[in-house]
PDB file of N, CA and C in Angstrom:
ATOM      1  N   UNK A   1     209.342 145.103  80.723  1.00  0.00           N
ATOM      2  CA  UNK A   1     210.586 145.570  80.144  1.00  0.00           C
ATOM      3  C   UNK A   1     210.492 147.085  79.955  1.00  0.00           C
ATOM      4  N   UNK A   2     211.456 147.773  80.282  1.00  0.00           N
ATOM      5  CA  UNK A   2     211.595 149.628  80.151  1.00  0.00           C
ATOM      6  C   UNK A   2     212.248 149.788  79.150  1.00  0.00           C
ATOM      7  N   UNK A   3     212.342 150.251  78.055  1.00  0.00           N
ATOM      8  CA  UNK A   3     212.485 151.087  76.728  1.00  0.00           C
ATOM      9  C   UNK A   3     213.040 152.075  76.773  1.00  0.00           C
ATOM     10  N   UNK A   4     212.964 152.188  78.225  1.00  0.00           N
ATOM     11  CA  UNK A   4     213.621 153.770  77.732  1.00  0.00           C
ATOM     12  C   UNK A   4     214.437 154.304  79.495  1.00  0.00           C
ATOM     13  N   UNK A   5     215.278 155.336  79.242  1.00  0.00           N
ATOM     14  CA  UNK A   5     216.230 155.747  79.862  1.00  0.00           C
ATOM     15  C   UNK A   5     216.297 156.917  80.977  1.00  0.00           C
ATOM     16  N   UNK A   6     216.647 156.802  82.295  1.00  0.00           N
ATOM     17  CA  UNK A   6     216.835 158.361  82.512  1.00  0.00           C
ATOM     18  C   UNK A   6     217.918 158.671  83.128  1.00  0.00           C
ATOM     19  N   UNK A   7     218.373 159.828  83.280  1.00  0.00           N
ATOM     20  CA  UNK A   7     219.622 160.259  83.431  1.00  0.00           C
ATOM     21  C   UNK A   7     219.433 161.802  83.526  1.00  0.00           C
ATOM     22  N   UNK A   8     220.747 162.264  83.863  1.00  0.00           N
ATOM     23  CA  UNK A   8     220.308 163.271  84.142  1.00  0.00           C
ATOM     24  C   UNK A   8     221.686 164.417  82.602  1.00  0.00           C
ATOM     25  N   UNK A   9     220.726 164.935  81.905  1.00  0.00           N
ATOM     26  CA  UNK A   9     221.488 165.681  81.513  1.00  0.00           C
ATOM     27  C   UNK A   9     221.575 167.354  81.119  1.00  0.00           C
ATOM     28  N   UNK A  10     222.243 167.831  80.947  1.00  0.00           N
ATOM     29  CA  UNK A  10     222.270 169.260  81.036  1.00  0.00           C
ATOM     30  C   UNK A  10     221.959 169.915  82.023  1.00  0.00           C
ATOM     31  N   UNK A  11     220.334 169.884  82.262  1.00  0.00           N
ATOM     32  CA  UNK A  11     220.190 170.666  83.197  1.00  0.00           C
ATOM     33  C   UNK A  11     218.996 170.362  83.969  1.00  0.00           C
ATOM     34  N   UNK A  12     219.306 168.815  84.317  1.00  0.00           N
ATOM     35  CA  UNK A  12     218.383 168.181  84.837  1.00  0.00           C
ATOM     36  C   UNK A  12     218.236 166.723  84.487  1.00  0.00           C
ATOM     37  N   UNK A  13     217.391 166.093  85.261  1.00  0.00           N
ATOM     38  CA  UNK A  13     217.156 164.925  84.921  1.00  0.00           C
ATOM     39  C   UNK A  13     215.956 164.523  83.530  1.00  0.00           C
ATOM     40  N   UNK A  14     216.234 163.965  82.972  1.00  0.00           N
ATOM     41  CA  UNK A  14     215.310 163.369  81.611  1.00  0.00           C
ATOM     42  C   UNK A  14     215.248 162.185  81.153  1.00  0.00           C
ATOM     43  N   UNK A  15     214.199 161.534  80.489  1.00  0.00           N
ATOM     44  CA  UNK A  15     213.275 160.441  80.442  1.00  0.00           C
ATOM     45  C   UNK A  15     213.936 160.705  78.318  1.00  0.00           C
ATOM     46  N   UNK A  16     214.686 159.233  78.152  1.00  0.00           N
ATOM     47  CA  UNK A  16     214.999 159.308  76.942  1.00  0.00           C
ATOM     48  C   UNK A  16     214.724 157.978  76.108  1.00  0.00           C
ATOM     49  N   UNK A  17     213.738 157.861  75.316  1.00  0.00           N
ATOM     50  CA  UNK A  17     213.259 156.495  74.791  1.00  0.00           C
ATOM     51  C   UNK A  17     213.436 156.785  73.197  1.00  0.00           C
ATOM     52  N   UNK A  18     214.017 155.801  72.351  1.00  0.00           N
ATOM     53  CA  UNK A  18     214.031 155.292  71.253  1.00  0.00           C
ATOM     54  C   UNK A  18     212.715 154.756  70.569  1.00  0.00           C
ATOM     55  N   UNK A  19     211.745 155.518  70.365  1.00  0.00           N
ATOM     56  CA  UNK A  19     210.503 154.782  70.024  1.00  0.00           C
ATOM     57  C   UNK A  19     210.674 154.640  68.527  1.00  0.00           C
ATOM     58  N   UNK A  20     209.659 154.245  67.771  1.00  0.00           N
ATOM     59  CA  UNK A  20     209.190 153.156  66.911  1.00  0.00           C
ATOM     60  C   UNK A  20     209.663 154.847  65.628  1.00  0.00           C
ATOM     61  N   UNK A  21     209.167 155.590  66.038  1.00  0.00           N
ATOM     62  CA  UNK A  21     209.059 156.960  65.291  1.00  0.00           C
ATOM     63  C   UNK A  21     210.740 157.206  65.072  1.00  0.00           C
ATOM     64  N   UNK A  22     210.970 157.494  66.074  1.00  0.00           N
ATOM     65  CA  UNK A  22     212.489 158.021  66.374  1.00  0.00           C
ATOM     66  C   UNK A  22     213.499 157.019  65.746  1.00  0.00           C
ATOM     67  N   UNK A  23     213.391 156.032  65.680  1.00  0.00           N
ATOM     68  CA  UNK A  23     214.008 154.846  64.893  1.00  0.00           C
ATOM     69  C   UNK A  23     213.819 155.175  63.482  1.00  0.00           C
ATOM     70  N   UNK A  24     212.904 155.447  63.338  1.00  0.00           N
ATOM     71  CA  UNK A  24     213.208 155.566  61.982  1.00  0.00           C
ATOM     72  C   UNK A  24     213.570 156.898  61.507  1.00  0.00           C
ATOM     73  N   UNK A  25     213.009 158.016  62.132  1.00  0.00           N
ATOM     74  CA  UNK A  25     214.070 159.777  61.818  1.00  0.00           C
ATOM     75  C   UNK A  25     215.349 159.252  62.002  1.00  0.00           C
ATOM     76  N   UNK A  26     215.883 158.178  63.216  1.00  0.00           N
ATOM     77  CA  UNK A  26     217.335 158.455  63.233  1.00  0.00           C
ATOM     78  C   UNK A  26     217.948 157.335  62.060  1.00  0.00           C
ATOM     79  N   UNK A  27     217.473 156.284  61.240  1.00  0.00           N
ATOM     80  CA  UNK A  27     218.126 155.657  60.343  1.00  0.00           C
ATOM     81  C   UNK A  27     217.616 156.702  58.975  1.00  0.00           C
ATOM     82  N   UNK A  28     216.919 157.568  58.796  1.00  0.00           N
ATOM     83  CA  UNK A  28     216.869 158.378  58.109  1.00  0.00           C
ATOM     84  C   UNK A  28     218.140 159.098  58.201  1.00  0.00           C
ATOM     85  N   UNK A  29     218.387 159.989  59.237  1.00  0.00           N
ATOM     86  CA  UNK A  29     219.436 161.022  59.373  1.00  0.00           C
ATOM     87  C   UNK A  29     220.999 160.378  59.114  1.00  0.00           C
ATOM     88  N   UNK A  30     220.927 158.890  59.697  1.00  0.00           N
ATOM     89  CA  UNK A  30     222.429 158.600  59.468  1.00  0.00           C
ATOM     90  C   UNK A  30     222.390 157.592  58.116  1.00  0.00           C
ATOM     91  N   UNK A  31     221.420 157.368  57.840  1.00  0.00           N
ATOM     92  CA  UNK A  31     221.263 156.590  56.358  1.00  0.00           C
ATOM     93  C   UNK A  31     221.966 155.370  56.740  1.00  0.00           C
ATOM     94  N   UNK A  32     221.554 154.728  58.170  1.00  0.00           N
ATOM     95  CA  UNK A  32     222.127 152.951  58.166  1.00  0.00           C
ATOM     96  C   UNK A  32     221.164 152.616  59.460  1.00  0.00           C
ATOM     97  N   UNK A  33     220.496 151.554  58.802  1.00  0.00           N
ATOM     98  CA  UNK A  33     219.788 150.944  59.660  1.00  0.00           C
ATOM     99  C   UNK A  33     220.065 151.026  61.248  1.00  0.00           C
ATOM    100  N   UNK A  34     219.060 150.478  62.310  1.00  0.00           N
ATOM    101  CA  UNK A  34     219.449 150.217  63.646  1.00  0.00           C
ATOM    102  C   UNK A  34     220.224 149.441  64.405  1.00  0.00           C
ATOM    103  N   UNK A  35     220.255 148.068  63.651  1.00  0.00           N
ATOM    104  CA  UNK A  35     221.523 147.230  63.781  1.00  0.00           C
ATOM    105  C   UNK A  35     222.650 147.727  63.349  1.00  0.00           C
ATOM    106  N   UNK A  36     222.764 148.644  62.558  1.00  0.00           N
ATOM    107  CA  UNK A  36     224.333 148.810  61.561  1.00  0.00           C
ATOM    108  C   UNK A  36     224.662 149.722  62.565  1.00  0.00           C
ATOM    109  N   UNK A  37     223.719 151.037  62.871  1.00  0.00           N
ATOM    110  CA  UNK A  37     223.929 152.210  63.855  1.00  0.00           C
ATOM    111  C   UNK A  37     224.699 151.625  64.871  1.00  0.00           C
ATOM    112  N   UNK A  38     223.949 150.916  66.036  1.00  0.00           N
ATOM    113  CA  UNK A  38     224.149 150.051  66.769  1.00  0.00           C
ATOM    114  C   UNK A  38     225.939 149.232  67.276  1.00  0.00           C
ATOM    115  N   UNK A  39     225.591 148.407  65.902  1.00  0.00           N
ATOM    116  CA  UNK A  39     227.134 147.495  65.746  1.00  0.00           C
ATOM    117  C   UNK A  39     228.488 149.118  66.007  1.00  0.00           C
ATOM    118  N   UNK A  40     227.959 150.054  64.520  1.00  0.00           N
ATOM    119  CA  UNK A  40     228.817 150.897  64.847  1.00  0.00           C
ATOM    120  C   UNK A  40     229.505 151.898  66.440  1.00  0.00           C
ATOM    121  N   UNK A  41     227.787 151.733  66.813  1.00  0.00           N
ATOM    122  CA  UNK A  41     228.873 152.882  68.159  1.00  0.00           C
ATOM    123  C   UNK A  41     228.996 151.933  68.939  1.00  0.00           C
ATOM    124  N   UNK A  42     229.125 150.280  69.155  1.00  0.00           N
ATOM    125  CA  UNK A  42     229.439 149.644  70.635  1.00  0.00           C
ATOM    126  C   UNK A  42     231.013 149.583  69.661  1.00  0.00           C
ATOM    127  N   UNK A  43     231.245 149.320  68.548  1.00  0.00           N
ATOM    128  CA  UNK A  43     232.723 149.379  67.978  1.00  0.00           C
ATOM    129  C   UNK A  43     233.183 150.322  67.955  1.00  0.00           C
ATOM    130  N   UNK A  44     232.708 151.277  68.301  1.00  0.00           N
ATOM    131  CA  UNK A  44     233.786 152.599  68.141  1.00  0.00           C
ATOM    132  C   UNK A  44     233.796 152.899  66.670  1.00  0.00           C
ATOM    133  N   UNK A  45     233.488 152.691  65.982  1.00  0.00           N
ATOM    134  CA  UNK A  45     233.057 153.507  64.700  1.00  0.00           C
ATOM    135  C   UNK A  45     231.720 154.557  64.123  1.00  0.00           C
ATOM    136  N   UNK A  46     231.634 154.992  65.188  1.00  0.00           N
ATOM    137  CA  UNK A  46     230.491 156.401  65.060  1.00  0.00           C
ATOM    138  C   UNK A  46     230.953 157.343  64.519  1.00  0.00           C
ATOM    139  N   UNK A  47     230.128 158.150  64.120  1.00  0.00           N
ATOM    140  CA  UNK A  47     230.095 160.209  63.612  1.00  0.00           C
ATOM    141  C   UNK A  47     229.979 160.605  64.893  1.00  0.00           C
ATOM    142  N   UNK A  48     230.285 161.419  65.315  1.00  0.00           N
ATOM    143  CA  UNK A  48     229.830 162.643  66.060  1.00  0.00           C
ATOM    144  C   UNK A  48     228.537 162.733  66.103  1.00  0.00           C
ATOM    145  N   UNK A  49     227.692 163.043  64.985  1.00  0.00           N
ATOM    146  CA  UNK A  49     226.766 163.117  64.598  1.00  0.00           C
ATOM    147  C   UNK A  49     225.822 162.335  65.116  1.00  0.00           C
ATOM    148  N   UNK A  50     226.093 160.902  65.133  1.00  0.00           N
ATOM    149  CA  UNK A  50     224.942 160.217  65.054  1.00  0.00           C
ATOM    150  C   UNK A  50     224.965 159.903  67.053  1.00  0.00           C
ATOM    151  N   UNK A  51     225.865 160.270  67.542  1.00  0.00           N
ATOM    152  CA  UNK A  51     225.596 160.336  69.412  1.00  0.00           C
ATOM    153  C   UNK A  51     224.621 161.174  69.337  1.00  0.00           C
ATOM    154  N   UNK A  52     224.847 162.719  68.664  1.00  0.00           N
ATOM    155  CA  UNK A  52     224.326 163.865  69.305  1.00  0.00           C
ATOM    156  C   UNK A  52     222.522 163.635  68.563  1.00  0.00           C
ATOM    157  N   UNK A  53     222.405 162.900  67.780  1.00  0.00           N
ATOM    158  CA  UNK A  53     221.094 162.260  67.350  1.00  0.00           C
ATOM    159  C   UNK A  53     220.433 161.331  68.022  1.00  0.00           C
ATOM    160  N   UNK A  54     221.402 160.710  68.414  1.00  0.00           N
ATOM    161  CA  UNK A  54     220.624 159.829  69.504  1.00  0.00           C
ATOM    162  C   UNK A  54     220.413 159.953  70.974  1.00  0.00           C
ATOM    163  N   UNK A  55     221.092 161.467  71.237  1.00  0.00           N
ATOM    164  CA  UNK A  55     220.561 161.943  72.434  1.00  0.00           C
ATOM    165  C   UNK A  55     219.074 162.942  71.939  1.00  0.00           C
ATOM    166  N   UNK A  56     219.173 163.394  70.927  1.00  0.00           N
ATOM    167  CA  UNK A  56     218.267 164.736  70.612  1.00  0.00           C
ATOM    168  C   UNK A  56     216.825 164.016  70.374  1.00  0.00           C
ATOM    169  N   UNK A  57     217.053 162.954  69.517  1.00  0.00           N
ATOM    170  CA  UNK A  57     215.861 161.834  69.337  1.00  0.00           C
ATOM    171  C   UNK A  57     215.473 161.103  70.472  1.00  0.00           C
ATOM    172  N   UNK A  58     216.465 160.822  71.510  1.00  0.00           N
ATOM    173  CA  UNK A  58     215.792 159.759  72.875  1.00  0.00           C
ATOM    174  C   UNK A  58     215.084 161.006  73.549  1.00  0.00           C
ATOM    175  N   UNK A  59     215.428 162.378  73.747  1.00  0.00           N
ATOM    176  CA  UNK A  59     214.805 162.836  74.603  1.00  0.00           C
ATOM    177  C   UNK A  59     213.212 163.583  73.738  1.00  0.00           C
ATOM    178  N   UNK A  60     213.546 163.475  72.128  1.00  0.00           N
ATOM    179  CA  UNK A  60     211.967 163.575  71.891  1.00  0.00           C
ATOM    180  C   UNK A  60     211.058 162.631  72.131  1.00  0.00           C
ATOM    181  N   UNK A  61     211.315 161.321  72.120  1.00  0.00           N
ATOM    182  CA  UNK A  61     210.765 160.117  72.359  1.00  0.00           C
ATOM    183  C   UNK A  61     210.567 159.829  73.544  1.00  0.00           C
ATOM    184  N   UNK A  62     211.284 160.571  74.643  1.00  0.00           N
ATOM    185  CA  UNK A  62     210.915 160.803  76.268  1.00  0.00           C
ATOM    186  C   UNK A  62     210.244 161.409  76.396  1.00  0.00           C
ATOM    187  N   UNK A  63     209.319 162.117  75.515  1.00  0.00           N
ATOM    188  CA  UNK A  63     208.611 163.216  75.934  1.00  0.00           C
ATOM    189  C   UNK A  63     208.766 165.016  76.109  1.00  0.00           C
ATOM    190  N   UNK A  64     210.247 165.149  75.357  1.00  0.00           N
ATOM    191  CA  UNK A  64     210.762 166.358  75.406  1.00  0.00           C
ATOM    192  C   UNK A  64     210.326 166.996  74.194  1.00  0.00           C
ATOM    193  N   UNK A  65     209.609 168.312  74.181  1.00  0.00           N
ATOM    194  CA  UNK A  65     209.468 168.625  72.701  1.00  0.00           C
ATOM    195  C   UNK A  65     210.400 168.814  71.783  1.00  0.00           C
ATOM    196  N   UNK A  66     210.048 168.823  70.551  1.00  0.00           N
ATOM    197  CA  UNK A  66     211.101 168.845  69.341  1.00  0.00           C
ATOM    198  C   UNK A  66     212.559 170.498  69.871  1.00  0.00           C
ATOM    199  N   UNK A  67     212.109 171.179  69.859  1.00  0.00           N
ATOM    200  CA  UNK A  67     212.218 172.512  70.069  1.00  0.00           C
ATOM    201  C   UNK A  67     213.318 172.280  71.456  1.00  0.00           C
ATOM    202  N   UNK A  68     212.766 171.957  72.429  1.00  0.00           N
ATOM    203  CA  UNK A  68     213.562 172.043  73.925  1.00  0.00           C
ATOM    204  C   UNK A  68     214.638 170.823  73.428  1.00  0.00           C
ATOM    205  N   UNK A  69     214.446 169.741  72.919  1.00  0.00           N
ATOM    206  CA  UNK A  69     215.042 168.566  72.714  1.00  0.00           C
ATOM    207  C   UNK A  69     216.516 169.428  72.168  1.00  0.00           C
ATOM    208  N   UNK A  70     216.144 170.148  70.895  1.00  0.00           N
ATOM    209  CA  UNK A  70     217.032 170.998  69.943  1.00  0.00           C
ATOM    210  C   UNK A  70     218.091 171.902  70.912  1.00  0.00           C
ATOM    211  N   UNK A  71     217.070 172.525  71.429  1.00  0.00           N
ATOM    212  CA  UNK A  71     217.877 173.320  72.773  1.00  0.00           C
ATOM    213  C   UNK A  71     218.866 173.202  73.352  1.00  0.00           C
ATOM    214  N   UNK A  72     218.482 172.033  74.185  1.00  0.00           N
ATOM    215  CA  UNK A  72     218.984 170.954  75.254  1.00  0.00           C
ATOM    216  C   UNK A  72     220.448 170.978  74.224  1.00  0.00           C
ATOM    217  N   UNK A  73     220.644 170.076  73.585  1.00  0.00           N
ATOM    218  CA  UNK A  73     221.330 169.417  72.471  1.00  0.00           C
ATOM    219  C   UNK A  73     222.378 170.432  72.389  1.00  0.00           C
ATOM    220  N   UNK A  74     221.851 171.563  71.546  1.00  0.00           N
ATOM    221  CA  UNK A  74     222.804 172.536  71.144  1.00  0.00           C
ATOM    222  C   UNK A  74     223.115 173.114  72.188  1.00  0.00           C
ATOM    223  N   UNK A  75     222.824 173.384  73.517  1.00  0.00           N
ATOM    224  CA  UNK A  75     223.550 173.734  74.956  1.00  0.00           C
ATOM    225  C   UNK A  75     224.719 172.723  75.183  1.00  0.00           C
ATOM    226  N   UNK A  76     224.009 171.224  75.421  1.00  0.00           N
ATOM    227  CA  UNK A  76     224.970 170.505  76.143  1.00  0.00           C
ATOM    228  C   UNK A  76     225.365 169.390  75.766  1.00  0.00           C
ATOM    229  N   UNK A  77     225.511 169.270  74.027  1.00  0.00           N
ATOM    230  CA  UNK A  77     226.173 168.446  73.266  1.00  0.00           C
ATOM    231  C   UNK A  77     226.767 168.657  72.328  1.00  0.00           C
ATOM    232  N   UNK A  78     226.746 169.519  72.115  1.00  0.00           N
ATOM    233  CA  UNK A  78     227.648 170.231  70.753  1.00  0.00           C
ATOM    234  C   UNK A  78     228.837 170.861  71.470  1.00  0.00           C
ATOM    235  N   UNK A  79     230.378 170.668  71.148  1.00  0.00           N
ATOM    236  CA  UNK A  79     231.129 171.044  71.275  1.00  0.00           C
ATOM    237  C   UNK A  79     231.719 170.663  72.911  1.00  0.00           C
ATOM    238  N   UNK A  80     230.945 169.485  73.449  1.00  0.00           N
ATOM    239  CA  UNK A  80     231.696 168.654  74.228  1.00  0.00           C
ATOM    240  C   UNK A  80     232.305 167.563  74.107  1.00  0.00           C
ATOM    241  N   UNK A  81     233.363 166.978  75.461  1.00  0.00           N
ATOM    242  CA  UNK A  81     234.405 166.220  74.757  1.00  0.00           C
ATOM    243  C   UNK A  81     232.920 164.867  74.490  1.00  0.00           C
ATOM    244  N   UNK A  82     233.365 164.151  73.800  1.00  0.00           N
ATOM    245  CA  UNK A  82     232.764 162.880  72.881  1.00  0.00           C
ATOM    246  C   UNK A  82     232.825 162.081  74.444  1.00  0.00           C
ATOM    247  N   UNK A  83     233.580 161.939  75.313  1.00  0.00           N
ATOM    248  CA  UNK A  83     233.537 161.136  76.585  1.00  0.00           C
ATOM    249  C   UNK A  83     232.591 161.309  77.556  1.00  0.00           C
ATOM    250  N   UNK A  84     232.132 162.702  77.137  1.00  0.00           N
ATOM    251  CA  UNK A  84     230.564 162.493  78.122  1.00  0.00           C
ATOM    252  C   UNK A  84     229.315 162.226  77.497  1.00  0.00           C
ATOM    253  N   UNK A  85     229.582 162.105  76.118  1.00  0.00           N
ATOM    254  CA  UNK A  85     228.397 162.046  75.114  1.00  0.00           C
ATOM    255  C   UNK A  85     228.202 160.433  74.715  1.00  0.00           C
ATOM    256  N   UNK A  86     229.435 159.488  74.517  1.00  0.00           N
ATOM    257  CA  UNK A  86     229.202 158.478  74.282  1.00  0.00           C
ATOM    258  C   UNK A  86     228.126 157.534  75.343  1.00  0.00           C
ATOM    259  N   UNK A  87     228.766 157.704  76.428  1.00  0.00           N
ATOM    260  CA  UNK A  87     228.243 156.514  77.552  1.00  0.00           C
ATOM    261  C   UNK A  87     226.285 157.296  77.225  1.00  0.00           C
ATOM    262  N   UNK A  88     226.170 158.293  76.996  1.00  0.00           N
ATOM    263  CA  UNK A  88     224.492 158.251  77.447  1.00  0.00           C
ATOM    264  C   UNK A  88     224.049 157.806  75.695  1.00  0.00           C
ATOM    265  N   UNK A  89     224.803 158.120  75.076  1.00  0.00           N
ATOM    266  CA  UNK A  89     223.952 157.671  73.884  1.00  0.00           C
ATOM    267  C   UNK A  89     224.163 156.282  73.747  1.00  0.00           C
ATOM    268  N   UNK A  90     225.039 155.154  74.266  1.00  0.00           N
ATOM    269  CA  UNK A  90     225.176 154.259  74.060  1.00  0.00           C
ATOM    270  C   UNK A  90     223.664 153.585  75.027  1.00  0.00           C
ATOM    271  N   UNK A  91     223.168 154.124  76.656  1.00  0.00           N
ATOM    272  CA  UNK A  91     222.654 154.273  77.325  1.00  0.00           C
ATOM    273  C   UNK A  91     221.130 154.054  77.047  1.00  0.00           C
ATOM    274  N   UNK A  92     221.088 155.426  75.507  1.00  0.00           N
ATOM    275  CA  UNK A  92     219.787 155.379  75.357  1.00  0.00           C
ATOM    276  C   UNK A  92     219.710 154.219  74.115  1.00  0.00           C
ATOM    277  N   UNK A  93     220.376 153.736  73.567  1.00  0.00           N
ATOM    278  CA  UNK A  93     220.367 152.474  72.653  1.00  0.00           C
ATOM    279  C   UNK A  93     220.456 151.245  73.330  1.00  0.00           C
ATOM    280  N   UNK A  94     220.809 151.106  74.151  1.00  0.00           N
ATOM    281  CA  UNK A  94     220.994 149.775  75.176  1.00  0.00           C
ATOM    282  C   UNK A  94     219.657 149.782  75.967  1.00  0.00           C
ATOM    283  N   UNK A  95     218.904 150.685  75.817  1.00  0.00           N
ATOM    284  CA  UNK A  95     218.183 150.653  76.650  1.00  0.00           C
ATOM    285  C   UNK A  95     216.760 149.971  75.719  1.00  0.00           C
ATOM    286  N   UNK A  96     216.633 150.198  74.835  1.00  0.00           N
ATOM    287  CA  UNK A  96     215.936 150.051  73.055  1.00  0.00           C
ATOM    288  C   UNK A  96     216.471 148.780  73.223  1.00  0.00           C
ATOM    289  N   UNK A  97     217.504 148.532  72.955  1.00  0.00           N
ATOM    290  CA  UNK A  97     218.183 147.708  71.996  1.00  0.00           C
ATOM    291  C   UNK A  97     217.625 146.310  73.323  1.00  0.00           C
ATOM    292  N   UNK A  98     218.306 145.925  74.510  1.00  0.00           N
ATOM    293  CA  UNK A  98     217.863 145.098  75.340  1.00  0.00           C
ATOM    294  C   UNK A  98     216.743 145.002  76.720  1.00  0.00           C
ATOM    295  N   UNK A  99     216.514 146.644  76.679  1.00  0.00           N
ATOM    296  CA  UNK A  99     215.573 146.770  77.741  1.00  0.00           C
ATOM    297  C   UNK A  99     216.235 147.588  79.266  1.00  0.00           C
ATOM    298  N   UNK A 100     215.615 148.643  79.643  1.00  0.00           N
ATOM    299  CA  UNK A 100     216.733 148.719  80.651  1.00  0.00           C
ATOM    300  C   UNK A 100     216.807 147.748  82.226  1.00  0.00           C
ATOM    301  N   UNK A 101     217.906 148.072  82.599  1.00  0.00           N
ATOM    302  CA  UNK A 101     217.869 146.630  84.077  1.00  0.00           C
ATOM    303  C   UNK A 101     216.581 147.123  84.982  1.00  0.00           C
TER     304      UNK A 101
END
């Protein structure tokens, strides 16, 4: 089973996994568990916030440092439309959440 995701974003292709660590910074940051996170963005009830966390966290957990992860993020997720941001963060949780195909 694969855990984790790749795709290509910003400015290149990248390796984005939800590990054991990152699970828990990101129910820290949005203050609701992984199931609740979860339920929320396949319903359409997300923050902003918590996509652009779960891209910034899958690609530290891919192996991207904290720093470039931050980078990345604030280049090519902040202040884009939410329609190119949803499908990969849903991407890198589906991928956690059931394994990727």
């Amino acid at each position: 089973m694969n855990l984790k995701h790749e795709a290509f974003f910003g400015d290149g292709e990248h390796t984005f996994a939800l590990t054991d660590d990152m699970i828990a910074e990101l129910e820290r940051i949005t203050e609701h568990g992984i199931g609740a996170l979860y339920l929320r963005a396949v319903n359409m009830q997300f923050k902003l916030a918590d996509l652009i966390e779960v891209i910034r966290l899958g690609l530290i957990g891919g192996k991207t440092s904290p720093a470039r992860a931050k980078e990345l993020v604030d280049t090519y997720a902040r202040n884009q439309p939410i329609d190119d941001l949803y499908p990969l963060a849903m991407d890198i949780l589906d991928a956690r959440w059931s394994g990727a195909a």
